[in-house]
Protein backbone atom coordinates (compact mmCIF):
# COMPACT_ATOMS: atom_id res chain seq x y z
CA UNK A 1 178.57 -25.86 15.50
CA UNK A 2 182.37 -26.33 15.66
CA UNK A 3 183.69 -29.34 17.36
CA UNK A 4 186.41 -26.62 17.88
CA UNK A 5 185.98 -25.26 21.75
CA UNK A 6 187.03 -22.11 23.73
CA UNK A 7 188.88 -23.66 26.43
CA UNK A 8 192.03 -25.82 25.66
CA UNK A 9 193.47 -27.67 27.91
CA UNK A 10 197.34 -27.95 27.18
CA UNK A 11 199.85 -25.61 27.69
CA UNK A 12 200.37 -22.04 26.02
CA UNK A 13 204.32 -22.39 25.17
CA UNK A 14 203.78 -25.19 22.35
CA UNK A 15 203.76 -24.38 18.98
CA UNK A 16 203.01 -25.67 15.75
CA UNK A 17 205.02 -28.20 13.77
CA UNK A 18 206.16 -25.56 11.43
CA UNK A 19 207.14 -22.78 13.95
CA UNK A 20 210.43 -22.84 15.68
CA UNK A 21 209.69 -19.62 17.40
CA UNK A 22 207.06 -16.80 17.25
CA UNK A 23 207.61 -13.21 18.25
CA UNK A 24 205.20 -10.69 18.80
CA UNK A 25 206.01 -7.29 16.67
CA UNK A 26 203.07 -5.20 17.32
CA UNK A 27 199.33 -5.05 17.35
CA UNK A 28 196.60 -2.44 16.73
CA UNK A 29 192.35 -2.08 16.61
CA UNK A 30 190.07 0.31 15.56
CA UNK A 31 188.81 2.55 18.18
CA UNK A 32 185.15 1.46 17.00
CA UNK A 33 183.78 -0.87 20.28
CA UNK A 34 180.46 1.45 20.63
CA UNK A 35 179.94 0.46 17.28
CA UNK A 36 179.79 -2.61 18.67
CA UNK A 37 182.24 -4.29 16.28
CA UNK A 38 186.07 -3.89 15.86
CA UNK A 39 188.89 -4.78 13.71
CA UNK A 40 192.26 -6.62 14.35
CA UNK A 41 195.32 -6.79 13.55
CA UNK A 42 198.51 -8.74 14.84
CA UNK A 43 202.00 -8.63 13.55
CA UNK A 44 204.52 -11.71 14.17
CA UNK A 45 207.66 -12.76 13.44
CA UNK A 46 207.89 -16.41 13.31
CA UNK A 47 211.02 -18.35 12.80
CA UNK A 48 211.62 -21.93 11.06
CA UNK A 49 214.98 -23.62 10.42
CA UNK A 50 216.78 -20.33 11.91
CA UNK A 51 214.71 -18.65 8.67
CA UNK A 52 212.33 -15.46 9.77
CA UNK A 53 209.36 -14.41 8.19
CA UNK A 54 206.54 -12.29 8.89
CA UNK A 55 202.95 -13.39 10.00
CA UNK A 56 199.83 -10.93 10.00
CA UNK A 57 196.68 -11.97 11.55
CA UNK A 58 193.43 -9.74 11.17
CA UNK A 59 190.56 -10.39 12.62
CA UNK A 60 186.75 -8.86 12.17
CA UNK A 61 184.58 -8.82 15.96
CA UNK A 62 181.04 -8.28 16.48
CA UNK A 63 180.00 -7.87 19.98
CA UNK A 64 175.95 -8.21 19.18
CA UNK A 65 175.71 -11.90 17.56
CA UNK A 66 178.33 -12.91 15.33
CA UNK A 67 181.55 -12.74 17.96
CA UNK A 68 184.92 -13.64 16.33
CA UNK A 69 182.96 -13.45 12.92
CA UNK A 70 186.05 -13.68 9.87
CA UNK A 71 189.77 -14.03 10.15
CA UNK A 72 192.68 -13.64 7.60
CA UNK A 73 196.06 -14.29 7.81
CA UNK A 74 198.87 -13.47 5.73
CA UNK A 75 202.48 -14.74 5.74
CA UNK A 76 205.33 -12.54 4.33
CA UNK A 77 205.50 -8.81 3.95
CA UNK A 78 203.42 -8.18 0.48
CA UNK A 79 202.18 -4.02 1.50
CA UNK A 80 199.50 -4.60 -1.40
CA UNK A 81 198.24 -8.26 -0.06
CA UNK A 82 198.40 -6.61 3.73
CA UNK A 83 196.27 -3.37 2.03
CA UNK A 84 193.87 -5.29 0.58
CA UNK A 85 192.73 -7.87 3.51
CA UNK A 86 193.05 -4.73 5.74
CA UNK A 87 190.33 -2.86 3.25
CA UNK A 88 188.57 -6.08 3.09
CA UNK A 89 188.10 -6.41 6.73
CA UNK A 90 188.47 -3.14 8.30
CA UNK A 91 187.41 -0.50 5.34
CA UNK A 92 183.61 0.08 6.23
CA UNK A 93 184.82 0.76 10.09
CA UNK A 94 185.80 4.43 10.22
CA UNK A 95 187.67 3.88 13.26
CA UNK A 96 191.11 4.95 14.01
CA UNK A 97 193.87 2.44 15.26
CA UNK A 98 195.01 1.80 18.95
CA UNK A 99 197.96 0.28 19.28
CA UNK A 100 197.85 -2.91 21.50
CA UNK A 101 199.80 -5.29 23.81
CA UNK A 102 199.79 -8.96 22.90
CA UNK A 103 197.94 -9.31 26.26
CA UNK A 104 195.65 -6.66 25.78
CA UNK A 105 194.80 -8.60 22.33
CA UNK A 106 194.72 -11.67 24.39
CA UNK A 107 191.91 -9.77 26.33
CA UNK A 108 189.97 -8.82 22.96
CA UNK A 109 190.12 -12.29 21.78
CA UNK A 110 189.29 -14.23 24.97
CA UNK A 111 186.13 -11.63 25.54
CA UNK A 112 185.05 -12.22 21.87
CA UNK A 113 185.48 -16.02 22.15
CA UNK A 114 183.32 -16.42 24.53
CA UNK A 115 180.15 -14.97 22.79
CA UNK A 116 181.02 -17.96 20.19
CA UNK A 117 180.53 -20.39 22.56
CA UNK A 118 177.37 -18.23 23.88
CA UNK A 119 175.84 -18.18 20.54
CA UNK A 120 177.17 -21.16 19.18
CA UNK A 121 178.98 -19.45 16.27
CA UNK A 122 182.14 -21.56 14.55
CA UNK A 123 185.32 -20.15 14.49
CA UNK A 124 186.39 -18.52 11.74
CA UNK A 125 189.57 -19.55 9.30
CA UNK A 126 192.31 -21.35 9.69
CA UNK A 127 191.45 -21.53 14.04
CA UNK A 128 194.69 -23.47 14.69
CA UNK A 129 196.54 -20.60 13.57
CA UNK A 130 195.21 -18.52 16.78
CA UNK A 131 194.14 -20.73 19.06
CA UNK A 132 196.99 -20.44 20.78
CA UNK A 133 195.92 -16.66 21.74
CA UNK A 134 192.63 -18.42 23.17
CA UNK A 135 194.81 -20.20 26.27
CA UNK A 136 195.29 -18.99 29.33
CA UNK A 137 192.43 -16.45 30.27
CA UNK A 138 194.07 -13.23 31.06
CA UNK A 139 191.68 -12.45 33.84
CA UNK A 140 192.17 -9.07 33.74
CA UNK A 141 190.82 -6.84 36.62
CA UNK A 142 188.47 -4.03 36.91
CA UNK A 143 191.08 -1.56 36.26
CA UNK A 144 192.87 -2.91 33.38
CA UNK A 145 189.79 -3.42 31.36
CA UNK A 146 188.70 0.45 31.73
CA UNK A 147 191.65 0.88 30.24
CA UNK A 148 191.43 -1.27 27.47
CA UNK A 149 188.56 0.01 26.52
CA UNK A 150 189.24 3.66 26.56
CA UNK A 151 191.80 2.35 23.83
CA UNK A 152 189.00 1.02 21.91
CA UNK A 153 186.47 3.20 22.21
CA UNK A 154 186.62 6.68 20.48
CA UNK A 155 186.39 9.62 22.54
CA UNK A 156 182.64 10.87 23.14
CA UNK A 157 182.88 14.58 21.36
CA UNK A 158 179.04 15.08 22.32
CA UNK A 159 175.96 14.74 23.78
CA UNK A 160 174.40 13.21 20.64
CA UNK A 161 177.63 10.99 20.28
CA UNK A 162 177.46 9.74 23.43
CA UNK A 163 173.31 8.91 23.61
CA UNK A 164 173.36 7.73 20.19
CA UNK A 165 176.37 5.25 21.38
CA UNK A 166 174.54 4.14 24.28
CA UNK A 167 171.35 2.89 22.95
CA UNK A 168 172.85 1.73 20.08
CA UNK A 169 174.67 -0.51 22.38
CA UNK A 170 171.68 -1.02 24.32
CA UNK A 171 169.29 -2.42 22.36
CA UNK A 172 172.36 -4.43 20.72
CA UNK A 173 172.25 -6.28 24.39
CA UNK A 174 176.12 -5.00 23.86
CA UNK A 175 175.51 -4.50 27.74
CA UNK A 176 179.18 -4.31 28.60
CA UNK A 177 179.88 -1.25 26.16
CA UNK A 178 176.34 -0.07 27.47
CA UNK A 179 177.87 0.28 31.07
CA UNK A 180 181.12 1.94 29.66
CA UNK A 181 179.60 4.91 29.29
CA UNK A 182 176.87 4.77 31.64
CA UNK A 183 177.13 5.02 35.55
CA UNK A 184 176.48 2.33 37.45
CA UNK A 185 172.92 3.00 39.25
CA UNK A 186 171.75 3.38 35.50
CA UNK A 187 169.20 0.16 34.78
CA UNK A 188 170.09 -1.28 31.22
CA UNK A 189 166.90 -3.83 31.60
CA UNK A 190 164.21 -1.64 31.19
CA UNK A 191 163.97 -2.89 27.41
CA UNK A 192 164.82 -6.35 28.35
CA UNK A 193 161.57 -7.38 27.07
CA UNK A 194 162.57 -6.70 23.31
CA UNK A 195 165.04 -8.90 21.75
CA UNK A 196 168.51 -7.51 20.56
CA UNK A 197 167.77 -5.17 17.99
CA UNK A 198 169.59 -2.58 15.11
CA UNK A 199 169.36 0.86 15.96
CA UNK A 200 168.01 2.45 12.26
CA UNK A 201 167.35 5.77 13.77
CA UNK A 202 167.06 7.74 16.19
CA UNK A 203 166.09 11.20 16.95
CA UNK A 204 167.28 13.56 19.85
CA UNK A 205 165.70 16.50 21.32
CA UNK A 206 166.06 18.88 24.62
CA UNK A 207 163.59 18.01 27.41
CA UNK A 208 161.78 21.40 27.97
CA UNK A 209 160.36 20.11 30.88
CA UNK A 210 163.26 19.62 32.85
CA UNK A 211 165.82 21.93 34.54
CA UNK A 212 168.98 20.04 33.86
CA UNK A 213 169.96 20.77 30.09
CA UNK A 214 171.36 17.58 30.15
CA UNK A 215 168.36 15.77 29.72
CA UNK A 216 166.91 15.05 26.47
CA UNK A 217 164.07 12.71 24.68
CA UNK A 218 165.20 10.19 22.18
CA UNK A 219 162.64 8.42 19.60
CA UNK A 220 164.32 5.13 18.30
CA UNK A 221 163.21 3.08 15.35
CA UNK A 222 164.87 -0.14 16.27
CA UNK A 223 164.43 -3.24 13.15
CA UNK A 224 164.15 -6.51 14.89
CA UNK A 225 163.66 -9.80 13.86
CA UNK A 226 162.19 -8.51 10.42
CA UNK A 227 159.80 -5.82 12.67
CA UNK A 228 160.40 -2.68 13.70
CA UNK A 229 159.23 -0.72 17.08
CA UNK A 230 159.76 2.89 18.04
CA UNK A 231 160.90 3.13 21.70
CA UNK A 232 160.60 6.51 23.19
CA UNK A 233 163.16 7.41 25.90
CA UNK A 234 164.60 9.83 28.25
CA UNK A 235 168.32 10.07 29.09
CA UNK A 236 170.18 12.43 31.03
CA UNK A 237 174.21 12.83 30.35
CA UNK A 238 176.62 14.67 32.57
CA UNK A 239 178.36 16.56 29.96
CA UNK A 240 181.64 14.52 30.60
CA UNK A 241 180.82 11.50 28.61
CA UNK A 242 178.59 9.53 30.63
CA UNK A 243 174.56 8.53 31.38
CA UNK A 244 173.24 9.42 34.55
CA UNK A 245 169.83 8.77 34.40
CA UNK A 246 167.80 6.71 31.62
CA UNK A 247 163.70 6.07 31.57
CA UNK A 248 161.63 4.23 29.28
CA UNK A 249 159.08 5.74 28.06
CA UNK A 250 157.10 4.10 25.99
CA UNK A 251 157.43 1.29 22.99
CA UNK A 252 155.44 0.20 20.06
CA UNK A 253 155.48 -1.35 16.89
CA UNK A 254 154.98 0.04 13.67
CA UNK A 255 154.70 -1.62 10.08
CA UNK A 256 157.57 -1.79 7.48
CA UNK A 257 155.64 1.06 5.18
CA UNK A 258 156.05 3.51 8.66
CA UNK A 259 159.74 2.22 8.94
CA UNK A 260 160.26 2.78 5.27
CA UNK A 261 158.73 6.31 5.75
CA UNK A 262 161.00 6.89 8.23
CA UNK A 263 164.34 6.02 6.55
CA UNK A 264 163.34 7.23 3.17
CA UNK A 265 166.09 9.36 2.33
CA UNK A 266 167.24 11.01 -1.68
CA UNK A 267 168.95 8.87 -3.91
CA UNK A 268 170.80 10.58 -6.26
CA UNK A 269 172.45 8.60 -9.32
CA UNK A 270 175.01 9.09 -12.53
CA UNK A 271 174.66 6.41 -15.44
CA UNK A 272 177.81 6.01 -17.14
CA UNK A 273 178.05 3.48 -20.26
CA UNK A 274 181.75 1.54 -20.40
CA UNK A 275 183.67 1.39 -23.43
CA UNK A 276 185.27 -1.96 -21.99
CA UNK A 277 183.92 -5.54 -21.02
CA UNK A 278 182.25 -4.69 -17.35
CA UNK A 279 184.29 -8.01 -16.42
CA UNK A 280 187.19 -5.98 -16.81
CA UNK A 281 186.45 -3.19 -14.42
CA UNK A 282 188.07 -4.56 -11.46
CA UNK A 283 191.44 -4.93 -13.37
CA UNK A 284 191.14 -1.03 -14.48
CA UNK A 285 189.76 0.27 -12.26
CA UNK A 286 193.01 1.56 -10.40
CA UNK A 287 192.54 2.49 -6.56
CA UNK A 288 188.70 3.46 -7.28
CA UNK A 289 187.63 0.52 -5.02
CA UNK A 290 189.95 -0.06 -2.67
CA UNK A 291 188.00 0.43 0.09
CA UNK A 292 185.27 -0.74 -0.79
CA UNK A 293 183.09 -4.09 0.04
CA UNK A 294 181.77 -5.67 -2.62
CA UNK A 295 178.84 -7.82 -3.39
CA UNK A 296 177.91 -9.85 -6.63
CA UNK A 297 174.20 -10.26 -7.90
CA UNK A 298 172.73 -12.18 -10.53
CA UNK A 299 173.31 -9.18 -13.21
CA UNK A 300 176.18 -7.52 -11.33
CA UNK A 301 178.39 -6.68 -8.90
CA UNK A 302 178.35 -3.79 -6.05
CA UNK A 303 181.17 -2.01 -4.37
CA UNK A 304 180.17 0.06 -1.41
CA UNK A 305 182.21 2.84 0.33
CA UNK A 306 182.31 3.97 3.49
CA UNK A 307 182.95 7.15 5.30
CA UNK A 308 186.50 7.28 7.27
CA UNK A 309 184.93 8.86 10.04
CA UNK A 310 182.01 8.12 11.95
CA UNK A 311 181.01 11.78 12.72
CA UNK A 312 177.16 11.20 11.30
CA UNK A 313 176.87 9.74 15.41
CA UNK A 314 177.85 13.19 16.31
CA UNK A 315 174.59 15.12 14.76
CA UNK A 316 171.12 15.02 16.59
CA UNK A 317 169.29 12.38 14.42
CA UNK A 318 171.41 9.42 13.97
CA UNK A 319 170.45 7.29 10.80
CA UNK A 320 172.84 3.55 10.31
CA UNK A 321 173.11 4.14 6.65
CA UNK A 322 174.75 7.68 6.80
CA UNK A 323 178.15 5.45 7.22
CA UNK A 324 178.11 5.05 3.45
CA UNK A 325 179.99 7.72 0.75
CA UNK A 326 178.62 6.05 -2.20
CA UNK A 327 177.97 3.24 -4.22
CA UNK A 328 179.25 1.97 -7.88
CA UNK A 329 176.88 -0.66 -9.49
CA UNK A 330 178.60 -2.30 -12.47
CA UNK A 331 175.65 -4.37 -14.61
CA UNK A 332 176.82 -7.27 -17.04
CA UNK A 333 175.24 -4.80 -19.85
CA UNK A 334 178.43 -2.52 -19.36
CA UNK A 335 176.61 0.01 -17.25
CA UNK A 336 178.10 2.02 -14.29
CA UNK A 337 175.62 3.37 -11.41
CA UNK A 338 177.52 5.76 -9.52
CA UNK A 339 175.14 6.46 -6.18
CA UNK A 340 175.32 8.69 -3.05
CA UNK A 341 173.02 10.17 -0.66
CA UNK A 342 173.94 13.48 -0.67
CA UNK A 343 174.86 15.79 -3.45
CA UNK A 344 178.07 16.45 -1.90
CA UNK A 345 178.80 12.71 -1.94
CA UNK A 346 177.88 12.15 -5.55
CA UNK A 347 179.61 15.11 -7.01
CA UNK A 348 182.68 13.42 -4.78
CA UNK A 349 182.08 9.76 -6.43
CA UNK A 350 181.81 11.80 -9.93
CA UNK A 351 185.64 13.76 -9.08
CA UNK A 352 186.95 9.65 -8.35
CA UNK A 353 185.96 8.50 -11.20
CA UNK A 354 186.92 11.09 -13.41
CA UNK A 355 190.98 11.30 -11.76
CA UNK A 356 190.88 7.23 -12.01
CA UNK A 357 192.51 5.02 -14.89
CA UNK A 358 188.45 4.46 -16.56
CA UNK A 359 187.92 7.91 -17.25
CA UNK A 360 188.49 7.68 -20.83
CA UNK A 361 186.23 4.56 -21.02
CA UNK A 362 183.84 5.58 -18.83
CA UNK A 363 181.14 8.26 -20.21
CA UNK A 364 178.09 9.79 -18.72
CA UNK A 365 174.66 9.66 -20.48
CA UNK A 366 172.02 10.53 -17.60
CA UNK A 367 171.50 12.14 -13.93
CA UNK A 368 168.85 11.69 -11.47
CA UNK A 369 167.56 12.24 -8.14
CA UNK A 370 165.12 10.35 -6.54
CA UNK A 371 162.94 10.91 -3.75
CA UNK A 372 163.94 7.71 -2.56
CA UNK A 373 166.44 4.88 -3.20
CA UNK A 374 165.59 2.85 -5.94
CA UNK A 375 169.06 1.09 -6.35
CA UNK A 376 168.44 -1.30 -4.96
CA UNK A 377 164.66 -2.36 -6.80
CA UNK A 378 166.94 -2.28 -10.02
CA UNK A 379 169.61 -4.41 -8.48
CA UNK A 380 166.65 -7.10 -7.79
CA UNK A 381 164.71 -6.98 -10.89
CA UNK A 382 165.09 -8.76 -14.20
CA UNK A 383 166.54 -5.94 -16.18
CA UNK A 384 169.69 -5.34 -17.43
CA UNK A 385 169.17 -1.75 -18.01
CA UNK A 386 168.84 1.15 -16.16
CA UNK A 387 166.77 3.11 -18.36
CA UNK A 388 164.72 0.61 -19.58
CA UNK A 389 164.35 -0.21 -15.72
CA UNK A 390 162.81 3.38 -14.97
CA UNK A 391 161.04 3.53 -18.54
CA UNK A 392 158.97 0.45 -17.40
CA UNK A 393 158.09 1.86 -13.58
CA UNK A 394 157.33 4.98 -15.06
CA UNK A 395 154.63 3.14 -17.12
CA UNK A 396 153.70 1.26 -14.15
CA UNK A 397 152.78 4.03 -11.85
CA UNK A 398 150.79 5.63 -14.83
């Protein structure tokens, strides 16, 4: 834990050494708060020896554990530096952007800080570089936080939007989004029992039994703590965005193998081999992965894309990982995995890379679709080979 804490006692209107005067330009979020996590970003001018320069200040929030969870800064006006730690920070959102007030940032910040101190989570970066937004609680009233949060919340579209948002927040213990877009006699305790939780999936359907066509009967599979539970519920909307009425129903676990059941989904996969070092992909690679996050493994490196949109929370069954377009996998052996989900999304991830600056050294030997991911299994094991990889589970499951 930080020695670092929220509340400071001296005065807003210093600043640091190096700072004759800061100015506040603009600010903007993504509308993505019933996600339960949102991005920010904060332009300044800032002003030394009668010299002005620009200051950005972005900042990644997770309302279910993590709190103020990463912040980058960057001084100057570089569009391709700005780009990237945007992309970096803010690419697997799928939100649009609200502009903001420097108070109503203030707000964001102050709200978020205090789920550090709650959870005992360290600031993030270079802290003395926004502390100074920490000072001073805003205290905002009832009124002005309704309408903050209409700026940061996207607009609920549907039914399934709207239920799918609520128990995601819900069983996030994200109990301030929760009542957002819930009325107030609606009791957010009856799971209080079960710790917070991901929502993995969940399925909606009409409840025959009931007059009001407003009322339906969800089945979540909720991952917790490494376990998983399927909690049975019935909610009933008003058509204008909000929960009227919410029962439990019932809640059980179930083992990893039914969870796995559950999520299984297609896989499907192109293997291209690279006519270049696979250390060099990055550098050639053009715009193919500028959105992306990426991870590194012990044989490679991953670069995941996301949707821009969030509209797989407008469809009846909700699953967490429909947010992704579609993966690359780049193995040391000089192997790309291009992966998707859906054919649409891997025909789309086969258009990129054919338009992008590797096409030429980038060629295609083998397709596949598998009844479930398997990506992943590779990624994991000791081989440096796809098709050696599936050569030797073939011969395993004979």
């Amino acid at each position: 834990m930080t020695d670092k804490k929220f509340t400071v006692i001296r005065g807003g209107i210093d600043l640091p050494p190096d700072i004759d005067k800061r100015s506040f330009c603009s600010a903007y979020s993504t509308d993505t708060r019933l996600m339960g996590v949102l991005g920010l970003s904060i332009h300044w001018e800032i002003e030394k020896n009668g010299i002005a320069n620009d200051f950005y200040q972005f900042f990644y929030l997770d309302a279910e554990e993590y709190a103020i969870e990463n912040y980058i800064s960057v001084h100057g006006n570089n569009p391709e530096e700005i780009h990237k730690v945007e992309n970096t920070l803010m690419g697997g959102l799928g939100g649009r952007k609200s502009e903001l007030t420097e108070r109503e940032c203030r707000i964001i910040l102050t709200e978020f800080a205090k789920l550090n101190e709650k959870y005992e989570k360290p600031f993030p970066g270079k802290y003395d570089e926004y502390s100074f937004l920490l000072e001073n609680n805003p205290d905002p009233d009832q009124r002005e936080m309704t309408a903050l949060m209409k700026k940061i919340c996207t607009p609920i579209e549907n039914d399934y939007q709207l239920i799918h948002y609520f128990l995601m927040r819900m069983f996030g213990k994200d109990m301030i989004a929760a009542r957002f877009i819930s009325s107030q006699d609606v009791n957010l305790d009856l799971y209080s029992d079960i710790s917070a939780a991901a929502l993995c999936k969940n399925t909606i359907d009409a409840d025959i039994t009931s007059e009001n066509p407003g009322t339906y009967i969800t089945e979540s599979l909720i991952e917790l703590d490494s376990s998983y539970m399927i909690a049975i519920s019935k909610i009933e909307v008003d058509g204008r965005g909000t929960v009227v009425d919410f029962q439990r129903v019932n809640a059980f676990k179930v083992t990893p193998a039914e969870a796995a059941m559950q999520l299984a989904r297609p896989e499907f996969m192109t293997i291209y081999t690279l006519l270049f070092d696979a250390s060099e992909f990055e550098m050639r690679c053009g715009s193919l992965i500028d959105e992306a996050m990426s991870s590194s493994y012990d044989n490679g490196k991953m670069y995941m894309m996301f949707n821009k949109h969030n509209n797989h929370v407008k469809s009846r069954i909700f699953m967490l990982s429909e947010d992704v377009s579609g993966l690359i996998y780049i193995s040391e052996s000089g192997q790309l995995l291009a992966v998707s989900y859906s054919l649409h999304g891997i025909h789309t991830l086969e258009s990129s890379i054919r338009k992008s600056p590797i096409a030429g050294g980038a060629f295609p030997i083998a397709k596949y679709e598998f009844k479930e991911p398997i990506l992943y299994d590779f990624i994991q094991s000791d081989f440096y080979d796809f098709n050696d990889f599936l050569e030797f589970i073939r011969d395993d499951d004979n």
